[in-house]
C-alpha atoms as a PDB file:
ATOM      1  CA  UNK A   1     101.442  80.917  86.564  1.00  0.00           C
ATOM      2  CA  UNK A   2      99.604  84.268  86.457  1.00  0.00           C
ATOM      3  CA  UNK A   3      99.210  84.187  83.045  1.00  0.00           C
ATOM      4  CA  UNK A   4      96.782  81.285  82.790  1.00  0.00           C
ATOM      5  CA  UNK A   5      93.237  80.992  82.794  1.00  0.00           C
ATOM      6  CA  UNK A   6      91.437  79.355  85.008  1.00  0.00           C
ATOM      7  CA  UNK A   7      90.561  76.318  82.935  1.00  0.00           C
ATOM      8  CA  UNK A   8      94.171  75.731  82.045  1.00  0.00           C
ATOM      9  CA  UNK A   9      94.916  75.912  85.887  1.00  0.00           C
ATOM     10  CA  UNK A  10      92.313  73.495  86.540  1.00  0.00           C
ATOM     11  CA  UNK A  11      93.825  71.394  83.912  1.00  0.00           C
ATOM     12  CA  UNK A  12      96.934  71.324  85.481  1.00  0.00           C
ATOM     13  CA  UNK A  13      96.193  70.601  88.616  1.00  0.00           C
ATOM     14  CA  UNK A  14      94.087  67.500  87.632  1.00  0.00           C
ATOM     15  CA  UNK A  15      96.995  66.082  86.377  1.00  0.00           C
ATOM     16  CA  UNK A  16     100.006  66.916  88.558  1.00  0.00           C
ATOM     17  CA  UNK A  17      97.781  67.268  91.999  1.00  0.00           C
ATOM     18  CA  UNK A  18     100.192  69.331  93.607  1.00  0.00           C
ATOM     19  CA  UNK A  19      99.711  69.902  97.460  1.00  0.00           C
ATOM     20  CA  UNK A  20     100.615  73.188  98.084  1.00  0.00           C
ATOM     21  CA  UNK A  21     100.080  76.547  95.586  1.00  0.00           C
ATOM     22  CA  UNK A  22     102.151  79.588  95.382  1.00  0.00           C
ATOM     23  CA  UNK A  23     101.025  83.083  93.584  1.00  0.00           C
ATOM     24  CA  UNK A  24     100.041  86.374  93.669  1.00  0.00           C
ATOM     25  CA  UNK A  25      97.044  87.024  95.871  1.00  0.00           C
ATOM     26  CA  UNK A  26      94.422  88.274  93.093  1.00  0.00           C
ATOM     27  CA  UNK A  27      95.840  85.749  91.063  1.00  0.00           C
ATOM     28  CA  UNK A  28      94.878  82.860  93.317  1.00  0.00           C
ATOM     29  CA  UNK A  29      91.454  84.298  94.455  1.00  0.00           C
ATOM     30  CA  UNK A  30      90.041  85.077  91.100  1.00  0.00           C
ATOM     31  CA  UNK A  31      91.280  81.570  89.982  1.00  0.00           C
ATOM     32  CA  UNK A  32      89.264  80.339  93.381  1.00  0.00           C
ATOM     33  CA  UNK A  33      85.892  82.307  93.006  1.00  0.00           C
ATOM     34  CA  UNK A  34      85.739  81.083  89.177  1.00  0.00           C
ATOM     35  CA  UNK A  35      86.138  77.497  89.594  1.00  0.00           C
ATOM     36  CA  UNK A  36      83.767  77.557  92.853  1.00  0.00           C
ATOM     37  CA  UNK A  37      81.333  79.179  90.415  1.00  0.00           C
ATOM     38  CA  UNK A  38      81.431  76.210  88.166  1.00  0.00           C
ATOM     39  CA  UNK A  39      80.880  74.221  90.741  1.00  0.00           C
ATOM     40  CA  UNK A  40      84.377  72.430  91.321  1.00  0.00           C
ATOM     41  CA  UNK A  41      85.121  70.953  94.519  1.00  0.00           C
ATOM     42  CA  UNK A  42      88.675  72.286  94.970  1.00  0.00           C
ATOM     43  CA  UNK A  43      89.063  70.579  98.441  1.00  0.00           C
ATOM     44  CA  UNK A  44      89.508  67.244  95.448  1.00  0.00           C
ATOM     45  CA  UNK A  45      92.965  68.209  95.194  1.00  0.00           C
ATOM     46  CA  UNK A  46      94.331  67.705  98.429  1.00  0.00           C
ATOM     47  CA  UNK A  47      96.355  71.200  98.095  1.00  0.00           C
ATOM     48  CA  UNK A  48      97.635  71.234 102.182  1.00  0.00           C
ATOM     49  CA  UNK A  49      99.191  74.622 101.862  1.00  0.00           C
ATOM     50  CA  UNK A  50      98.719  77.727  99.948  1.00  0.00           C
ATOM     51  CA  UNK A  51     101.135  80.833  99.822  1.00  0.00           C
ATOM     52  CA  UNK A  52     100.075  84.570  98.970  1.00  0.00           C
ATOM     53  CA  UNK A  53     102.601  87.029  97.876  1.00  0.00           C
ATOM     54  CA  UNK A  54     103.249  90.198  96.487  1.00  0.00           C
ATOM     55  CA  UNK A  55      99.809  91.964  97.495  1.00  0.00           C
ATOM     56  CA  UNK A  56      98.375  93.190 100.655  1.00  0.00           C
ATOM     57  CA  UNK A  57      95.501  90.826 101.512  1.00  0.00           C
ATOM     58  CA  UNK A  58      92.659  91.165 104.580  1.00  0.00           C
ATOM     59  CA  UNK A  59      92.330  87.939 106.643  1.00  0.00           C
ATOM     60  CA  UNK A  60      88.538  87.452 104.878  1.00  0.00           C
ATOM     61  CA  UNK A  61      90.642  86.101 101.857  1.00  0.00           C
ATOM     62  CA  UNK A  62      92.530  83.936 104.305  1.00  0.00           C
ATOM     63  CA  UNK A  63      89.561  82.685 105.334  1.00  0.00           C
ATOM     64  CA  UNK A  64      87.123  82.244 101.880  1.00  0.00           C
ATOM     65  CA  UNK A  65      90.570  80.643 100.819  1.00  0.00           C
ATOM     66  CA  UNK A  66      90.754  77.648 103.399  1.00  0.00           C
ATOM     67  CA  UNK A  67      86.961  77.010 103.674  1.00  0.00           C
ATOM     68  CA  UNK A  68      87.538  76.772  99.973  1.00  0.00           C
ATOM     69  CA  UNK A  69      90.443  74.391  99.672  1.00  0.00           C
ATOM     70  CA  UNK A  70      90.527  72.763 102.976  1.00  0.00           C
ATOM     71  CA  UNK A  71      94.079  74.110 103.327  1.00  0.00           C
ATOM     72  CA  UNK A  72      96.132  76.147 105.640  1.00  0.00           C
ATOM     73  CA  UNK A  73      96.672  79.736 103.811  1.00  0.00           C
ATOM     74  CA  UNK A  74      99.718  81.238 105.218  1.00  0.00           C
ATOM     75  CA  UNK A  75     101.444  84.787 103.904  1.00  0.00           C
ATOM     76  CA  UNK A  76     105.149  85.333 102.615  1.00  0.00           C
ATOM     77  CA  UNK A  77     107.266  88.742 102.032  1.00  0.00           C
ATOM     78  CA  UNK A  78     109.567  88.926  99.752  1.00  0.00           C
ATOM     79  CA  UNK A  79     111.933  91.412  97.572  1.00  0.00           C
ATOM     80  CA  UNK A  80     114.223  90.841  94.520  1.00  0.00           C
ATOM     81  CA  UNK A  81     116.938  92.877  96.150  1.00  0.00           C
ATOM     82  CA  UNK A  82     116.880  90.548  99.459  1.00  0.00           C
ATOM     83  CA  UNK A  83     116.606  87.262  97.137  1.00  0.00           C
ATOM     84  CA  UNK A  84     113.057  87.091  97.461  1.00  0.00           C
ATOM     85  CA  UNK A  85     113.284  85.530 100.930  1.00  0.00           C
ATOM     86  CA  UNK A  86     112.458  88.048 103.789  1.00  0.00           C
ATOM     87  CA  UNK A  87     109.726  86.546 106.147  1.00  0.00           C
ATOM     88  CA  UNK A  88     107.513  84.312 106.288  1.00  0.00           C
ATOM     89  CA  UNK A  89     104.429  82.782 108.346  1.00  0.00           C
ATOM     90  CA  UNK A  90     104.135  79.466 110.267  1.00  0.00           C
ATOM     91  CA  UNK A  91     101.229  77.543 110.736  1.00  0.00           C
ATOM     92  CA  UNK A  92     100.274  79.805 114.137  1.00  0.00           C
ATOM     93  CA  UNK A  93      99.453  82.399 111.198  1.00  0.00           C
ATOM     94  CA  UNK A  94     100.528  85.078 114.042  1.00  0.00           C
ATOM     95  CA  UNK A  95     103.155  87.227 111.863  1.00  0.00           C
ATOM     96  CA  UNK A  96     106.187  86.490 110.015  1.00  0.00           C
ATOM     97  CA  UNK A  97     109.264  85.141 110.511  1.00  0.00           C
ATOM     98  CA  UNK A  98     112.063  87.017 109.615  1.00  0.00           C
ATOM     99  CA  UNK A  99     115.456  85.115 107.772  1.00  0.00           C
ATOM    100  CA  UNK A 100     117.329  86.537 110.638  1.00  0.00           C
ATOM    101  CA  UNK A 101     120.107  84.176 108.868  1.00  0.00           C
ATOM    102  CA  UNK A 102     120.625  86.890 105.855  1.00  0.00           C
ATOM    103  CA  UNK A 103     118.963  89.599 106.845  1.00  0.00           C
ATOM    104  CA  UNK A 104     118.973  92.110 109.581  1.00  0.00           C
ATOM    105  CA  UNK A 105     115.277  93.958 109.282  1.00  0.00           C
ATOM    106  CA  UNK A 106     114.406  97.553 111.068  1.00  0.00           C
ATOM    107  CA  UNK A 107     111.292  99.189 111.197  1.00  0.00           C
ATOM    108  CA  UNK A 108     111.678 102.739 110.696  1.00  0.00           C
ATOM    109  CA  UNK A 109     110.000 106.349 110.579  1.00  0.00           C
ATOM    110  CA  UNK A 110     110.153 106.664 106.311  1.00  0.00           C
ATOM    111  CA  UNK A 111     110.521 110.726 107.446  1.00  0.00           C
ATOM    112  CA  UNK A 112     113.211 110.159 110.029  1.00  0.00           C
ATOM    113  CA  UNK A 113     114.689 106.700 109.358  1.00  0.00           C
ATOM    114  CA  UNK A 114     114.675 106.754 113.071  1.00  0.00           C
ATOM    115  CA  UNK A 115     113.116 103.075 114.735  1.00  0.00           C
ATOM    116  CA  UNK A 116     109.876 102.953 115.691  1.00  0.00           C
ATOM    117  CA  UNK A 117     108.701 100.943 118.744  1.00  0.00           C
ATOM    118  CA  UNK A 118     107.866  97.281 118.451  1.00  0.00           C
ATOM    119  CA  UNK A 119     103.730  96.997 117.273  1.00  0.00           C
ATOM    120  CA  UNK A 120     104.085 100.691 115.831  1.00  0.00           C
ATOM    121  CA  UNK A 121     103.996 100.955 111.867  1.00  0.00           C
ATOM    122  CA  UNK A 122     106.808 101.593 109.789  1.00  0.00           C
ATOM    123  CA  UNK A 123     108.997 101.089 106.928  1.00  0.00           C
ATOM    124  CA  UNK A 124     110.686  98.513 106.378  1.00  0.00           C
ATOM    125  CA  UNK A 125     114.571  98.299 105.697  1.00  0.00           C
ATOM    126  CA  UNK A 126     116.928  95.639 105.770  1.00  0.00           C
ATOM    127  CA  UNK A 127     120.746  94.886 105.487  1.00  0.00           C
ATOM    128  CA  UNK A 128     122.044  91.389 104.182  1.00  0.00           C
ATOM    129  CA  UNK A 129     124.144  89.916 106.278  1.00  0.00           C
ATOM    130  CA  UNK A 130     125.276  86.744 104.091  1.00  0.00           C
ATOM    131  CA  UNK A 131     125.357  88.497 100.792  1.00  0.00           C
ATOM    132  CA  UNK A 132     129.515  88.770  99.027  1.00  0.00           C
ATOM    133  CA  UNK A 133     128.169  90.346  95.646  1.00  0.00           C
ATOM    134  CA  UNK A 134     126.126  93.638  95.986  1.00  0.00           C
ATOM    135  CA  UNK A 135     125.359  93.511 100.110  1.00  0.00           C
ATOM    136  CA  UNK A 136     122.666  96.432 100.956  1.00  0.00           C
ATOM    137  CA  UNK A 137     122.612  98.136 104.151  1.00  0.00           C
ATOM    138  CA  UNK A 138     119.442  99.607 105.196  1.00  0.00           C
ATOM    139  CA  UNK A 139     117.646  99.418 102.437  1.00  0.00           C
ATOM    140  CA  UNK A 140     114.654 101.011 102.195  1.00  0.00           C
ATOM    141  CA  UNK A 141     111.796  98.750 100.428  1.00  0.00           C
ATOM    142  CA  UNK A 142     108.978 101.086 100.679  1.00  0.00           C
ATOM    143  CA  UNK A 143     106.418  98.511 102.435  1.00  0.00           C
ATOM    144  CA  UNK A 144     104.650  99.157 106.026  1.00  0.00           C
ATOM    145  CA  UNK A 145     104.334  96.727 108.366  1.00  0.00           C
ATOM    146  CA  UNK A 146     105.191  96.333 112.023  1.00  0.00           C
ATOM    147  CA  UNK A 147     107.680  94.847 114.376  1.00  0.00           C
ATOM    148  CA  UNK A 148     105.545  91.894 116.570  1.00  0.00           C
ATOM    149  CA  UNK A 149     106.756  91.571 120.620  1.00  0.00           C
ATOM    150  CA  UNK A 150     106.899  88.509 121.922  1.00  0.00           C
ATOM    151  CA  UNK A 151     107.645  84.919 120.769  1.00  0.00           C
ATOM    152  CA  UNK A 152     105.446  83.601 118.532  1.00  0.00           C
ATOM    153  CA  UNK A 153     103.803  79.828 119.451  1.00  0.00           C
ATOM    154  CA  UNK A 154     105.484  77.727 117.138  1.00  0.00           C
ATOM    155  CA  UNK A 155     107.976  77.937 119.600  1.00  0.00           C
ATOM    156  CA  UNK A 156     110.587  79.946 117.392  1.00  0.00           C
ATOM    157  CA  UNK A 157     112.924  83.090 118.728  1.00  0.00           C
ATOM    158  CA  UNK A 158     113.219  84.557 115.593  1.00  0.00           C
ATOM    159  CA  UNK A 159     112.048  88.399 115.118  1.00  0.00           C
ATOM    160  CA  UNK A 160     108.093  88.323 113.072  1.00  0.00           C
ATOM    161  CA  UNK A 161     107.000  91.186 111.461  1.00  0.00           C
ATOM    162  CA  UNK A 162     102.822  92.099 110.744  1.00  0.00           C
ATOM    163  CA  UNK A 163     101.388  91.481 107.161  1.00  0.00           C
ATOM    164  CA  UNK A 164     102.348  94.369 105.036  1.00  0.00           C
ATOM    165  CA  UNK A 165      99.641  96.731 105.691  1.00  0.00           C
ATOM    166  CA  UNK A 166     100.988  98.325 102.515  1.00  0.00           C
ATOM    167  CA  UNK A 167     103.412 100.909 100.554  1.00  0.00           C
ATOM    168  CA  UNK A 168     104.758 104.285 101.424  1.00  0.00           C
ATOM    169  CA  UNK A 169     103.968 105.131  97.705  1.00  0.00           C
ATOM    170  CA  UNK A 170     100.440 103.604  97.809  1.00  0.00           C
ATOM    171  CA  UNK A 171      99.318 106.241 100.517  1.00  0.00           C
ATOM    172  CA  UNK A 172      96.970 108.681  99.148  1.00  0.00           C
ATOM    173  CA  UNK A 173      94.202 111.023 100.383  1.00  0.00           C
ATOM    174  CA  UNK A 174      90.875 111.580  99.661  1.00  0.00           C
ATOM    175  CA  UNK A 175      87.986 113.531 100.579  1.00  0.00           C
ATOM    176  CA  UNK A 176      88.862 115.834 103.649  1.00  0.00           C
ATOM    177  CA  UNK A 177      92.537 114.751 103.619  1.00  0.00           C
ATOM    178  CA  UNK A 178      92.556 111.262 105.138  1.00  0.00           C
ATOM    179  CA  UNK A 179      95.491 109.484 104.686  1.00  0.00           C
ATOM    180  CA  UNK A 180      94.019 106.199 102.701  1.00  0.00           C
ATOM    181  CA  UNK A 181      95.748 102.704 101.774  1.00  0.00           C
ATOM    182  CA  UNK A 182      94.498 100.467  99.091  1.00  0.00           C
ATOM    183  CA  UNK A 183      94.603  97.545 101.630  1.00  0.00           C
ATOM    184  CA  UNK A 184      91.533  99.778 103.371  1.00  0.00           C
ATOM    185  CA  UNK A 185      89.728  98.370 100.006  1.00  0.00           C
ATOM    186  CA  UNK A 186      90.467  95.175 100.288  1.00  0.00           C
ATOM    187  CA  UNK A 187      89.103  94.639 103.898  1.00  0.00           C
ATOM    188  CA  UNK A 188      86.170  96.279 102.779  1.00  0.00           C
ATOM    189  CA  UNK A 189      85.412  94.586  99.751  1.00  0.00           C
ATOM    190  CA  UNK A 190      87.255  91.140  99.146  1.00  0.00           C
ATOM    191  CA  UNK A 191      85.023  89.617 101.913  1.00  0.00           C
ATOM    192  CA  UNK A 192      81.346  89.635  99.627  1.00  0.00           C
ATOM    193  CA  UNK A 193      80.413  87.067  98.277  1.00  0.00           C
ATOM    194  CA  UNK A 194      80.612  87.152  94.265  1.00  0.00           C
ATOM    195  CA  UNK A 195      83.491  89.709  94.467  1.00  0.00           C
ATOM    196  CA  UNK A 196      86.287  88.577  92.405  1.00  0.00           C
ATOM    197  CA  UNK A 197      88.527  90.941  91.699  1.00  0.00           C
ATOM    198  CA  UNK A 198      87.814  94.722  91.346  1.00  0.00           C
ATOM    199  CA  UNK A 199      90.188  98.448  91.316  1.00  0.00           C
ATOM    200  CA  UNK A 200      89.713 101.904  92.664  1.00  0.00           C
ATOM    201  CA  UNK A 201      89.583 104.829  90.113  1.00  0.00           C
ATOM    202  CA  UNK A 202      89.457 108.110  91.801  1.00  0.00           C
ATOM    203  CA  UNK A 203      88.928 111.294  89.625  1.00  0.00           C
ATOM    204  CA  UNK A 204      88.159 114.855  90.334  1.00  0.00           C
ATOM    205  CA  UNK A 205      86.589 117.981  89.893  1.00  0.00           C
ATOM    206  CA  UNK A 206      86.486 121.730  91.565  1.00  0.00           C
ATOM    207  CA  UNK A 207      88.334 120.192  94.440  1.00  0.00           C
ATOM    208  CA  UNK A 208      86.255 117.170  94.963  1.00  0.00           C
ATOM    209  CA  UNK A 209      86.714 113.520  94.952  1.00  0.00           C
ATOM    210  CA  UNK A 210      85.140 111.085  92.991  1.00  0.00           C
ATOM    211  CA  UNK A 211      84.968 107.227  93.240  1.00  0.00           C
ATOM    212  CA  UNK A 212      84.211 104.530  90.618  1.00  0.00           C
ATOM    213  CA  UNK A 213      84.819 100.832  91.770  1.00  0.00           C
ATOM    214  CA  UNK A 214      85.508  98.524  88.648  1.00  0.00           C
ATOM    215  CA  UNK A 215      84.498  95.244  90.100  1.00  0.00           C
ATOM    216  CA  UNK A 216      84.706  92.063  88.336  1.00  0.00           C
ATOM    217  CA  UNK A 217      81.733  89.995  89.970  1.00  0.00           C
ATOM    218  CA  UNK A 218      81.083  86.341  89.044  1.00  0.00           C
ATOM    219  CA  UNK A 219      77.035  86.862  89.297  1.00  0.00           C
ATOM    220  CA  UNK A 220      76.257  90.576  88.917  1.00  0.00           C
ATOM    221  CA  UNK A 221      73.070  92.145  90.502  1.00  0.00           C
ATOM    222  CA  UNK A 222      71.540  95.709  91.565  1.00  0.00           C
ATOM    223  CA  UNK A 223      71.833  94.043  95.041  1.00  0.00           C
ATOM    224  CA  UNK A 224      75.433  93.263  95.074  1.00  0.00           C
ATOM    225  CA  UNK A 225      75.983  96.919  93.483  1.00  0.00           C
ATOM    226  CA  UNK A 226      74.170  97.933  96.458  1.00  0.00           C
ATOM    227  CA  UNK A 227      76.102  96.123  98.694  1.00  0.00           C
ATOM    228  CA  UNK A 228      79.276  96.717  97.427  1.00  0.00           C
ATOM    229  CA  UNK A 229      78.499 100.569  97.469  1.00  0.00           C
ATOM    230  CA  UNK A 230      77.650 100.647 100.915  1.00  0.00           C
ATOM    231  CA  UNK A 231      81.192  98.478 101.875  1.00  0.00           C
ATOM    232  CA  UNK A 232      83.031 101.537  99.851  1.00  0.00           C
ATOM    233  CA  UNK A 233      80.824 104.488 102.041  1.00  0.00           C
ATOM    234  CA  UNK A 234      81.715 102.736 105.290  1.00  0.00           C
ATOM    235  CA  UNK A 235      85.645 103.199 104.548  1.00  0.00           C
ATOM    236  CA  UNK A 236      87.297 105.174 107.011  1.00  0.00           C
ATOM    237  CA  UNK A 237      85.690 108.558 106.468  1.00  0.00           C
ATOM    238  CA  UNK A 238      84.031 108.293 103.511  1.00  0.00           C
ATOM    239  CA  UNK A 239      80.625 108.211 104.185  1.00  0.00           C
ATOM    240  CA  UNK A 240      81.418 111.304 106.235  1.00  0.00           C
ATOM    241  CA  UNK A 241      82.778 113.425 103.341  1.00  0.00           C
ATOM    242  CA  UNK A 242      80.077 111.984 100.880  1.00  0.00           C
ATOM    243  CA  UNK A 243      77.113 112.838 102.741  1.00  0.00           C
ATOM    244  CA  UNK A 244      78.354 115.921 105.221  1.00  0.00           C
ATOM    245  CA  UNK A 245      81.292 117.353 103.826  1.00  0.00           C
ATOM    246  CA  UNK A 246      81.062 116.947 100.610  1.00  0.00           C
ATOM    247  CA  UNK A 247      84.350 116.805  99.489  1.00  0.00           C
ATOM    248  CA  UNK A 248      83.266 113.740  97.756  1.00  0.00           C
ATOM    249  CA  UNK A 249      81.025 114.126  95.528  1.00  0.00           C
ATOM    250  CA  UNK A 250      80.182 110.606  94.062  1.00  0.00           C
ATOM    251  CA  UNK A 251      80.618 106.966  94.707  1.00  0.00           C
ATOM    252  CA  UNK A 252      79.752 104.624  91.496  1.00  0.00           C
ATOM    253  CA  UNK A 253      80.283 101.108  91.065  1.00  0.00           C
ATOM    254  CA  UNK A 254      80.614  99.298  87.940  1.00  0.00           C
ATOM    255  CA  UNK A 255      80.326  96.141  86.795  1.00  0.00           C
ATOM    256  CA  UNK A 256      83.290  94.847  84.319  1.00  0.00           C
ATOM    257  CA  UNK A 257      84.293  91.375  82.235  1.00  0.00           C
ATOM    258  CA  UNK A 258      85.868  88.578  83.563  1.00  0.00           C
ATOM    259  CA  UNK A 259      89.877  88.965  83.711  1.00  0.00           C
ATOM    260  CA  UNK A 260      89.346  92.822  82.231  1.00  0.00           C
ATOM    261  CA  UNK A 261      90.869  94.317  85.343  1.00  0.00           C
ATOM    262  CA  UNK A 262      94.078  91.827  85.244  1.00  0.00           C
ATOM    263  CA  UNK A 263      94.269  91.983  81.388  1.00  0.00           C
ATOM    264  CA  UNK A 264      94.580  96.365  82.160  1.00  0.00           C
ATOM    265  CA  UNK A 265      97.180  95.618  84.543  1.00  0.00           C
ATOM    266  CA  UNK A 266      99.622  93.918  81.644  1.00  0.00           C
ATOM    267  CA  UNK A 267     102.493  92.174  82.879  1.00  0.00           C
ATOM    268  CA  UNK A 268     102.320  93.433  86.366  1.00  0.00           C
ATOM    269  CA  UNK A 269     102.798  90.832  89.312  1.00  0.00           C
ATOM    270  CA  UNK A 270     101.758  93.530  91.548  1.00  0.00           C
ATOM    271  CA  UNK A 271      98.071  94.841  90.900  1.00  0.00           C
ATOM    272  CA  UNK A 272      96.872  98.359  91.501  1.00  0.00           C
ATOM    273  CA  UNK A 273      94.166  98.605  93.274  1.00  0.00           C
ATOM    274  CA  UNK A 274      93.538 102.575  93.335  1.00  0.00           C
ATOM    275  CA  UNK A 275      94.156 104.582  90.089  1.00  0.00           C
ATOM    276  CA  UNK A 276      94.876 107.809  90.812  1.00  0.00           C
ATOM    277  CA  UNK A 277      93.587 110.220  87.683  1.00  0.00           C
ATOM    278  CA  UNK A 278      93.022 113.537  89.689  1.00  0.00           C
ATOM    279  CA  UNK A 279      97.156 114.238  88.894  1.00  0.00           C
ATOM    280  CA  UNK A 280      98.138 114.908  92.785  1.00  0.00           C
ATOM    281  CA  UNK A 281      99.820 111.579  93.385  1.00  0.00           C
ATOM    282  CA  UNK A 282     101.709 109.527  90.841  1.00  0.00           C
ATOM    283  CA  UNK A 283     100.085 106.585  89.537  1.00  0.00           C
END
């Protein structure tokens, strides 16, 4: 449950040892990085398998996840509207499967609604197949990924799709104009050591960008500000439009509580990474 802390999770699982964890992927990392920091062994448990959902995640979580654990960390896509079950990944970790058995999935121009070609980014919309009560047809879900060419080496035909790279509606842009995605973020700043869990709050003034990283840290330090800083500047063109252009005109990072930047985010399974306060894109 999302809603737990850490303790109470660790509680839990001492007493009903499951092998295999499924939750949201801030959720399950924050929960990781604060029992490592007290020194747990988690690979105790015996967990085999654990599943990530309903957030865009870089494969540095994948990987600080099963060093972690000792378990295979595989990635799942899901909507309400489809019945949660859309795709999925096998143990090749190589894309995911789609339930070609209820759904028919199409990756499309989000302008157009035209198809894109297979390995080109899209939108994705699907049509149930299976479904009596309320069937969809090309439904558009808002989430960018890719179609994958090829069969994958688990040996099954079925059509994969990439990891969501992200949302139509996430896409913002900053500095010069660059079209930005918060998942940018995360690849830049889920990988340092310490990081737990941390959000993007741009603001503005005179026509210039500003950036202030909130990041939840389990041992904070001038060095790790440093560091984290310089992860931020070498996003895309940042650094560019920070120290030539100037169309951004700061870059701060601060240091928050534990579980301040989940308890701002209230009952929402899906965490925002990048606040939006200049008032050009909807938040």
């Amino acid at each position: 449950s999302n809603s737990l802390e850490p303790e109470e999770q660790l509680s839990l699982m001492e007493k009903f040892r499951p092998v295999a964890i499924l939750g949201t992927t801030s959720y399950v990392f924050r929960v990781t990085e604060e029992l490592v920091q007290r020194g747990v062994d988690l690979t105790q448990f015996g967990v085999h398998t654990i599943a990530l959902g309903a957030e865009a995640w870089p494969e540095s979580v994948r990987e600080y996840l099963e060093e972690k654990w000792g378990a295979t960390v595989v990635d799942q896509y899901g909507l309400t509207e489809a019945t949660f079950a859309v795709a999925a990944e096998c143990r090749e970790q190589d894309g995911l499967h789609v339930n070609e058995i209820d759904l028919y999935v199409e990756i499309v121009d989000p302008e157009t609604g035209e198809r894109v070609a297979p390995g080109e980014e899209g939108e994705i919309v699907f049509t149930t197949l299976s479904r009596r009560a309320m069937p969809l047809v090309r439904y558009r879900t808002g989430d960018v990924a890719a179609m994958i060419p090829g069969e994958c080496g688990c040996g099954s035909p079925t059509v994969r799709i990439t990891r969501i790279r992200g949302r139509t509606d996430d896409m913002f842009t900053l500095g010069t104009g660059e079209n930005m995605y918060p998942s940018f973020f995360d690849e830049a700043l889920l990988g340092i050591p310490g990081v737990v869990d941390y959000q993007i709050v741009l603001s503005g003034e005179n026509m210039r960008d500003s950036i202030l990283v909130r990041v939840e840290a389990s041992s904070p330090s001038e060095d790790l500000r440093r560091e984290i800083r310089e992860a931020v500047l070498g996003v895309r063109s940042i650094r560019h439009d920070f120290e030539v252009s100037k169309a951004i005109s700061s870059v701060e990072v601060e240091f928050v509580g534990s579980g301040e930047i989940s308890q701002a985010s209230g009952e929402e399974i899906k965490r925002r990474r990048v606040v939006d306060l200049r008032g050009r894109y909807p938040t």
